[in-house]
N, C-alpha and C. Protein backbone atom coordinates (compact mmCIF):
# COMPACT_ATOMS: atom_id res chain seq x y z
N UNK A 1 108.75 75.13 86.77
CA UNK A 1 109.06 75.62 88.10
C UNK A 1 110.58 75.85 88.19
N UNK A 2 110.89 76.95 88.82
CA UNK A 2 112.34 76.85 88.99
C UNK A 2 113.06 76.35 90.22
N UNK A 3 114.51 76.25 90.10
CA UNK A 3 114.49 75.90 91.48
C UNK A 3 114.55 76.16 92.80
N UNK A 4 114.43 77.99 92.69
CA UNK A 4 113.87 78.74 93.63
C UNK A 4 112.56 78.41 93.92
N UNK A 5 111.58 78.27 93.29
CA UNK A 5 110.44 77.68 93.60
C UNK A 5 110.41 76.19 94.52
N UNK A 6 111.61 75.99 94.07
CA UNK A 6 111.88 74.05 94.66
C UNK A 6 112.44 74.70 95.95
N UNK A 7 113.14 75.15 96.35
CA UNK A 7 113.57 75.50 97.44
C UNK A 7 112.47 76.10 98.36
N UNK A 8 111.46 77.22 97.53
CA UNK A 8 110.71 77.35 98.80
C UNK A 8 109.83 76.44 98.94
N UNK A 9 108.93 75.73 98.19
CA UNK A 9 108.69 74.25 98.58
C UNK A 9 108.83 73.55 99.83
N UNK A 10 110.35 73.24 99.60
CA UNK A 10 111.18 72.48 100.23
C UNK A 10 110.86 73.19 101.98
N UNK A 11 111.01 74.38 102.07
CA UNK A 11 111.17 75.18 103.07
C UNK A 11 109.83 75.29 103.89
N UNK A 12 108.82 75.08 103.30
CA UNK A 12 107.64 75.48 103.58
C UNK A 12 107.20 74.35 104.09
N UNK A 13 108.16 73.11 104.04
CA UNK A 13 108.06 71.54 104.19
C UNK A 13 108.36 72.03 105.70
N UNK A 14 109.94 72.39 105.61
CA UNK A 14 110.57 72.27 106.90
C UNK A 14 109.47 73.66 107.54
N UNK A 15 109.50 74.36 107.68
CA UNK A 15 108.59 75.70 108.41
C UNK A 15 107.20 74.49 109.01
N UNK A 16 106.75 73.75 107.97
CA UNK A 16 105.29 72.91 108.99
C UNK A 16 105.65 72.52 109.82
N UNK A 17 106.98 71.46 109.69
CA UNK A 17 107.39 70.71 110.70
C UNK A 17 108.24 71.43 112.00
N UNK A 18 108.24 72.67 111.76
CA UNK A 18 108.45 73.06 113.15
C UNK A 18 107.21 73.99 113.49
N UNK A 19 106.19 74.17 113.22
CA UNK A 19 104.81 74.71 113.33
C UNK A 19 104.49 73.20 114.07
N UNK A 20 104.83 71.88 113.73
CA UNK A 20 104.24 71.07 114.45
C UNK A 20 104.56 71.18 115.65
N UNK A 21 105.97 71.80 116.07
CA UNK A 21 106.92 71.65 117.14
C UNK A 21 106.69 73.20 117.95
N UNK A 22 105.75 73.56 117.79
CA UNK A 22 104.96 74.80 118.47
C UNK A 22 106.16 75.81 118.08
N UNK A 23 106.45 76.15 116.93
CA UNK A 23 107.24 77.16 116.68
C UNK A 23 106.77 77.80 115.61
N UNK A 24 106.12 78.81 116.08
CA UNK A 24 105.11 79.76 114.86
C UNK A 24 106.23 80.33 113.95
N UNK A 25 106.26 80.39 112.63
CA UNK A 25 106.94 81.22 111.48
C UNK A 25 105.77 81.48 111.03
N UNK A 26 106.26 82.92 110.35
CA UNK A 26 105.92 83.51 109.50
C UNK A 26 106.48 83.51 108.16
N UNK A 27 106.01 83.38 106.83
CA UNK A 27 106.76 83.38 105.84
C UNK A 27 106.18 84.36 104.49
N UNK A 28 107.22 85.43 104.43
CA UNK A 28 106.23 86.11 103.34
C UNK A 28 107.65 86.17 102.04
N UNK A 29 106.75 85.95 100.84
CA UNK A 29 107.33 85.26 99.89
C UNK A 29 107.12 86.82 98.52
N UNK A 30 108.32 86.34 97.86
CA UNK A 30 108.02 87.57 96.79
C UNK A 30 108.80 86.33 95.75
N UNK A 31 108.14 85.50 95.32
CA UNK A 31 108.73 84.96 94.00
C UNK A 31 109.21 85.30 92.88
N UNK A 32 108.32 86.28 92.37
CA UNK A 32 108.88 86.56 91.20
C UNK A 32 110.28 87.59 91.16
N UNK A 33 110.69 87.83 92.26
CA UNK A 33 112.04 88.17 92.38
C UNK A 33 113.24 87.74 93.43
N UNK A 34 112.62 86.19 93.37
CA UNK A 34 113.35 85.30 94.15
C UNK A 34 113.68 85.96 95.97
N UNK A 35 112.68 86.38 96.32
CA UNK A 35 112.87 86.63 97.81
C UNK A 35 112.05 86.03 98.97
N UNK A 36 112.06 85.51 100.34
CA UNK A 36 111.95 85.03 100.82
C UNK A 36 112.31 85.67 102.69
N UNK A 37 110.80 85.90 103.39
CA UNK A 37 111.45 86.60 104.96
C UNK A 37 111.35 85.75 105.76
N UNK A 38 111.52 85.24 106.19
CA UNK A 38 110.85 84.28 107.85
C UNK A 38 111.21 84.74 108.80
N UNK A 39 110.20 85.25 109.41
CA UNK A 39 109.72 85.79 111.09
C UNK A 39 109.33 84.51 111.96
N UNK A 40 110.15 84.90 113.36
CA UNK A 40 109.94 83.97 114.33
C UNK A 40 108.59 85.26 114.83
N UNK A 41 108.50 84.02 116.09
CA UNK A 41 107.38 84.44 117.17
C UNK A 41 107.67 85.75 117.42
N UNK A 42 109.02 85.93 117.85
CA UNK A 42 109.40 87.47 118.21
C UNK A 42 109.29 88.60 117.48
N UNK A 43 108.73 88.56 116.14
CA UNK A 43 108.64 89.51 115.32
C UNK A 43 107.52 90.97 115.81
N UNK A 44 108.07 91.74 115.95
CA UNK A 44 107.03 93.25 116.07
C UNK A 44 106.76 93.78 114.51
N UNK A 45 105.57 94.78 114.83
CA UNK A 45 105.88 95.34 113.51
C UNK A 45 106.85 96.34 113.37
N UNK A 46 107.20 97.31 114.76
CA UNK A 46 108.73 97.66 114.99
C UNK A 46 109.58 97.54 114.05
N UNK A 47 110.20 95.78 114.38
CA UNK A 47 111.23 95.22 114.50
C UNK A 47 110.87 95.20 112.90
N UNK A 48 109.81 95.01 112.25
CA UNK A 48 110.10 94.44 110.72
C UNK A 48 110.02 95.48 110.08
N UNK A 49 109.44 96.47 110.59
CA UNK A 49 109.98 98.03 109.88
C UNK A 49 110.91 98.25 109.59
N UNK A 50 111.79 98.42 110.88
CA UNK A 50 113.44 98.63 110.75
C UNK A 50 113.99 97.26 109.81
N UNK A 51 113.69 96.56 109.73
CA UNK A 51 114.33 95.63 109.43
C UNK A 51 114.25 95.71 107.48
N UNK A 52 112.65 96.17 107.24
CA UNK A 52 112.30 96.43 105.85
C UNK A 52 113.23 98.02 105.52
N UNK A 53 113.31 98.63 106.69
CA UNK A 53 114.01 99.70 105.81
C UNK A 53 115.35 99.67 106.45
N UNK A 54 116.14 98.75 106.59
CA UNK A 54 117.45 98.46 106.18
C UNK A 54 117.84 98.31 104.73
N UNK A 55 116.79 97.71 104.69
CA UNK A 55 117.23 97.25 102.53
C UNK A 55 117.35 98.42 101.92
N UNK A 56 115.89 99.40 102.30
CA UNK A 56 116.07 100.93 101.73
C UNK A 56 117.54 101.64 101.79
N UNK A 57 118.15 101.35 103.13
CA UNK A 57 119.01 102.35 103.32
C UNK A 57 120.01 101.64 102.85
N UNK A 58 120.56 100.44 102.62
CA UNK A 58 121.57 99.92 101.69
C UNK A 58 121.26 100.19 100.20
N UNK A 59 120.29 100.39 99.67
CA UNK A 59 120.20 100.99 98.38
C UNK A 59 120.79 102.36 98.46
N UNK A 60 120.29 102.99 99.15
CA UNK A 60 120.84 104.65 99.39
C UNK A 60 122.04 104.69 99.44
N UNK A 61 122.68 103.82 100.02
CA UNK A 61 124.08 103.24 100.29
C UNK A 61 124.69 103.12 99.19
N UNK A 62 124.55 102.00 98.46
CA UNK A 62 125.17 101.17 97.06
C UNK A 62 125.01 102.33 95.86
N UNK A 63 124.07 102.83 95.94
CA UNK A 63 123.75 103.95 94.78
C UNK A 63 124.79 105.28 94.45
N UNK A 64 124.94 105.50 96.21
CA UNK A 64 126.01 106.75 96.04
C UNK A 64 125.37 108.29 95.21
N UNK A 65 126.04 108.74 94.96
CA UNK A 65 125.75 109.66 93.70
C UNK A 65 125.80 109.50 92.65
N UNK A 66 124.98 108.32 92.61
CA UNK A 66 125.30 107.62 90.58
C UNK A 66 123.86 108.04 90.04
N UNK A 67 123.19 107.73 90.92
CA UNK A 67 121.41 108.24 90.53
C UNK A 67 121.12 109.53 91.04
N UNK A 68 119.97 110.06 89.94
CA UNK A 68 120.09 111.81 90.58
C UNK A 68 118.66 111.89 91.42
N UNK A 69 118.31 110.95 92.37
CA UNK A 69 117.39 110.51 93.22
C UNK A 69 117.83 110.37 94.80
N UNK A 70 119.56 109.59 94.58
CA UNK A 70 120.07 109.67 95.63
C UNK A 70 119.69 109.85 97.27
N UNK A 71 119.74 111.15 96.74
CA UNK A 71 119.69 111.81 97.98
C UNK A 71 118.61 112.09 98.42
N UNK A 72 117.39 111.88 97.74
CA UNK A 72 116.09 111.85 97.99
C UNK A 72 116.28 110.81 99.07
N UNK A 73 116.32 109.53 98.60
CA UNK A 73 116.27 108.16 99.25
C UNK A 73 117.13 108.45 100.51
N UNK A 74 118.34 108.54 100.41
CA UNK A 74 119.09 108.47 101.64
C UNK A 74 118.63 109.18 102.86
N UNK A 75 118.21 111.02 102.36
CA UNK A 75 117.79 111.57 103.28
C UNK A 75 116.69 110.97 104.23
N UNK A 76 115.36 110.52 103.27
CA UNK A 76 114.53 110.05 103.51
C UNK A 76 114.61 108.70 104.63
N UNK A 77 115.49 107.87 104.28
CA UNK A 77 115.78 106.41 104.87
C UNK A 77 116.06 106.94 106.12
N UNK A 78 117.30 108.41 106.46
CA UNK A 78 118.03 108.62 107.68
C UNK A 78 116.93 109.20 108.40
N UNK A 79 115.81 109.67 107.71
CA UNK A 79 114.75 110.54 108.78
C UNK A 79 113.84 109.08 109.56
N UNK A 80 113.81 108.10 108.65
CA UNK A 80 112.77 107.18 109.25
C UNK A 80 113.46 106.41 109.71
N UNK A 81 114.92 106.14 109.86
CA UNK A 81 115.70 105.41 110.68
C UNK A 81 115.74 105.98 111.83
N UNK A 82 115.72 107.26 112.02
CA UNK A 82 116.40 108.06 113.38
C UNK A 82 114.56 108.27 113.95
N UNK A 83 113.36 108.16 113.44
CA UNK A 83 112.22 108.15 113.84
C UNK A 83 111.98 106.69 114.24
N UNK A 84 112.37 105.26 113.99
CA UNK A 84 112.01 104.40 114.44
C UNK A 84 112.69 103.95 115.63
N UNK A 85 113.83 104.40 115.87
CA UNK A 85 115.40 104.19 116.79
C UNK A 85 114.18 104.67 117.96
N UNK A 86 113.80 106.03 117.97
CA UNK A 86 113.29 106.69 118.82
C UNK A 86 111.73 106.34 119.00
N UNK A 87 111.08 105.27 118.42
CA UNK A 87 109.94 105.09 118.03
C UNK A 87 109.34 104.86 120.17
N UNK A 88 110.04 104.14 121.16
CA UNK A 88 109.51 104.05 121.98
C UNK A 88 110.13 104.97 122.95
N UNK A 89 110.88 105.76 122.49
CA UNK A 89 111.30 107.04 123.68
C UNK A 89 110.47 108.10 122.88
N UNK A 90 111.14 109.60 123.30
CA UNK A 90 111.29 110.94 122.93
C UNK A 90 112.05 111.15 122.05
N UNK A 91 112.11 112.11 121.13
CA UNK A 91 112.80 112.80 120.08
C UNK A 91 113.52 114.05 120.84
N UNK A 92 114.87 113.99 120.99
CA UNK A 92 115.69 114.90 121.54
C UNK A 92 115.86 115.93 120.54
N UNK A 93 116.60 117.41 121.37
CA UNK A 93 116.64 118.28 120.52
C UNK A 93 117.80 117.70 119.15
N UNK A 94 118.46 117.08 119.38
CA UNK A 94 119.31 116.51 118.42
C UNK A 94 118.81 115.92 116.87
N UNK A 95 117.96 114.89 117.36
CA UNK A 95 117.20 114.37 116.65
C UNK A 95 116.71 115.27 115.77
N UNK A 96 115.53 116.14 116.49
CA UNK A 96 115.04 117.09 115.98
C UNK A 96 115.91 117.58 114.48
N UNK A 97 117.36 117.98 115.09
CA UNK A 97 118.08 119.04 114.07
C UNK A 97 118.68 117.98 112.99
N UNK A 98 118.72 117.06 113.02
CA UNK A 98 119.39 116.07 112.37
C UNK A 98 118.06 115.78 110.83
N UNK A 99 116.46 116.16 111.31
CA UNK A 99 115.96 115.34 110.87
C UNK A 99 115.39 117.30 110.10
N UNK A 100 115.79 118.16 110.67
CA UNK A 100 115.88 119.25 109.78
C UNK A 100 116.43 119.35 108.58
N UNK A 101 118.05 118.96 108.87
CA UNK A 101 119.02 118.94 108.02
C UNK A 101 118.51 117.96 107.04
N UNK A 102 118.21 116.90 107.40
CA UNK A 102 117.92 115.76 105.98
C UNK A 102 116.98 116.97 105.50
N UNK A 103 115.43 117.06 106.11
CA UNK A 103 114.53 117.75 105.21
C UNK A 103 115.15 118.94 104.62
N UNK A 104 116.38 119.66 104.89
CA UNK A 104 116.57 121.03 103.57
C UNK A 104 117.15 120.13 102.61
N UNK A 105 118.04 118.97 103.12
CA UNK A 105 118.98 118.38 101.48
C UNK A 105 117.85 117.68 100.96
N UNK A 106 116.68 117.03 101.11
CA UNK A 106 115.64 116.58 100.52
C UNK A 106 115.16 118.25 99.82
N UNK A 107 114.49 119.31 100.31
CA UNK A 107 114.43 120.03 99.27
C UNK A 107 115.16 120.57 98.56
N UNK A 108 116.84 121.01 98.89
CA UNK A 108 117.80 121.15 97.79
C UNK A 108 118.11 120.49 96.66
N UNK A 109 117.64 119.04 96.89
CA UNK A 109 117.47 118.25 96.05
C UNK A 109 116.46 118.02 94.67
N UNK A 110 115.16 118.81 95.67
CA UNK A 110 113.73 118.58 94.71
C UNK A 110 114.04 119.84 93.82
N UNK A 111 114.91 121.16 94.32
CA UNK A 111 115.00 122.05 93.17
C UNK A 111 115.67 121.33 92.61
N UNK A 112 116.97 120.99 92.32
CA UNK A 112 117.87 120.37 91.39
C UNK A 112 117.32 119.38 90.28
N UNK A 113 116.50 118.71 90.81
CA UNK A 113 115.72 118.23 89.62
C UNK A 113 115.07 118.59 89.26
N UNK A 114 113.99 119.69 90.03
CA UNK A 114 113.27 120.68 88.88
C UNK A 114 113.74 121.47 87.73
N UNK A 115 115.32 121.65 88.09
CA UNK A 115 115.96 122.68 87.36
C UNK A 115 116.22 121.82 86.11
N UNK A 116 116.46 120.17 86.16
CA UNK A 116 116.65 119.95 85.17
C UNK A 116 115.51 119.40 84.27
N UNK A 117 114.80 119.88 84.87
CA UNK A 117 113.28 119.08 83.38
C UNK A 117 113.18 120.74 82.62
């Protein structure tokens, strides 16, 4: 066992003991690459959307133009960021044009790698 494994253990100790204390967690676990979420009561699936594709869009982020995927990802992340922002209003004409623009650099993109196979 490692001691990431000991830690969530350990954690899953403390998470009962406040499940005793009427405080619902949630805990979803990805071990084999040492990760770990805990959701309170307040969790939406909303809220853990945005929250799951934050990570996306810091990859898009950190990557830059080093991978020739890039901009796939980024575009992609900014269309479903600016769709969840708006998830309980309307989509303004803004929105709209913003989420145009990603979709042509998403296909300017898909030629560019066609061009190179």
């Amino acid at each position: 066992m490692t001691s990431f494994e000991d830690f969530y253990n350990d954690l899953i100790f403390l998470a009962d003991k406040y499940e005793k204390k009427s405080i619902p967690l949630k805990i979803e676990k990805d071990l084999d690459h040492d990760i770990i979420k805990i959701f309170g009561e307040k969790i939406t699936a909303l809220a853990k959307a945005k929250n799951g594709l934050n990570d996306t869009t810091e990859l898009a982020y950190a990557t830059a133009e080093h991978h020739p995927y890039w901009n796939l990802l980024y575009n992609s992340s900014e269309i479903a960021n600016n769709i969840l922002e708006k998830w309980n209003t309307k989509i303004n004409q803004n929105d709209i044009e913003e989420i145009e623009w990603s979709i042509k650099e998403i296909s300017q993109t898909l030629k560019k790698i066609k061009e190179l196979k």
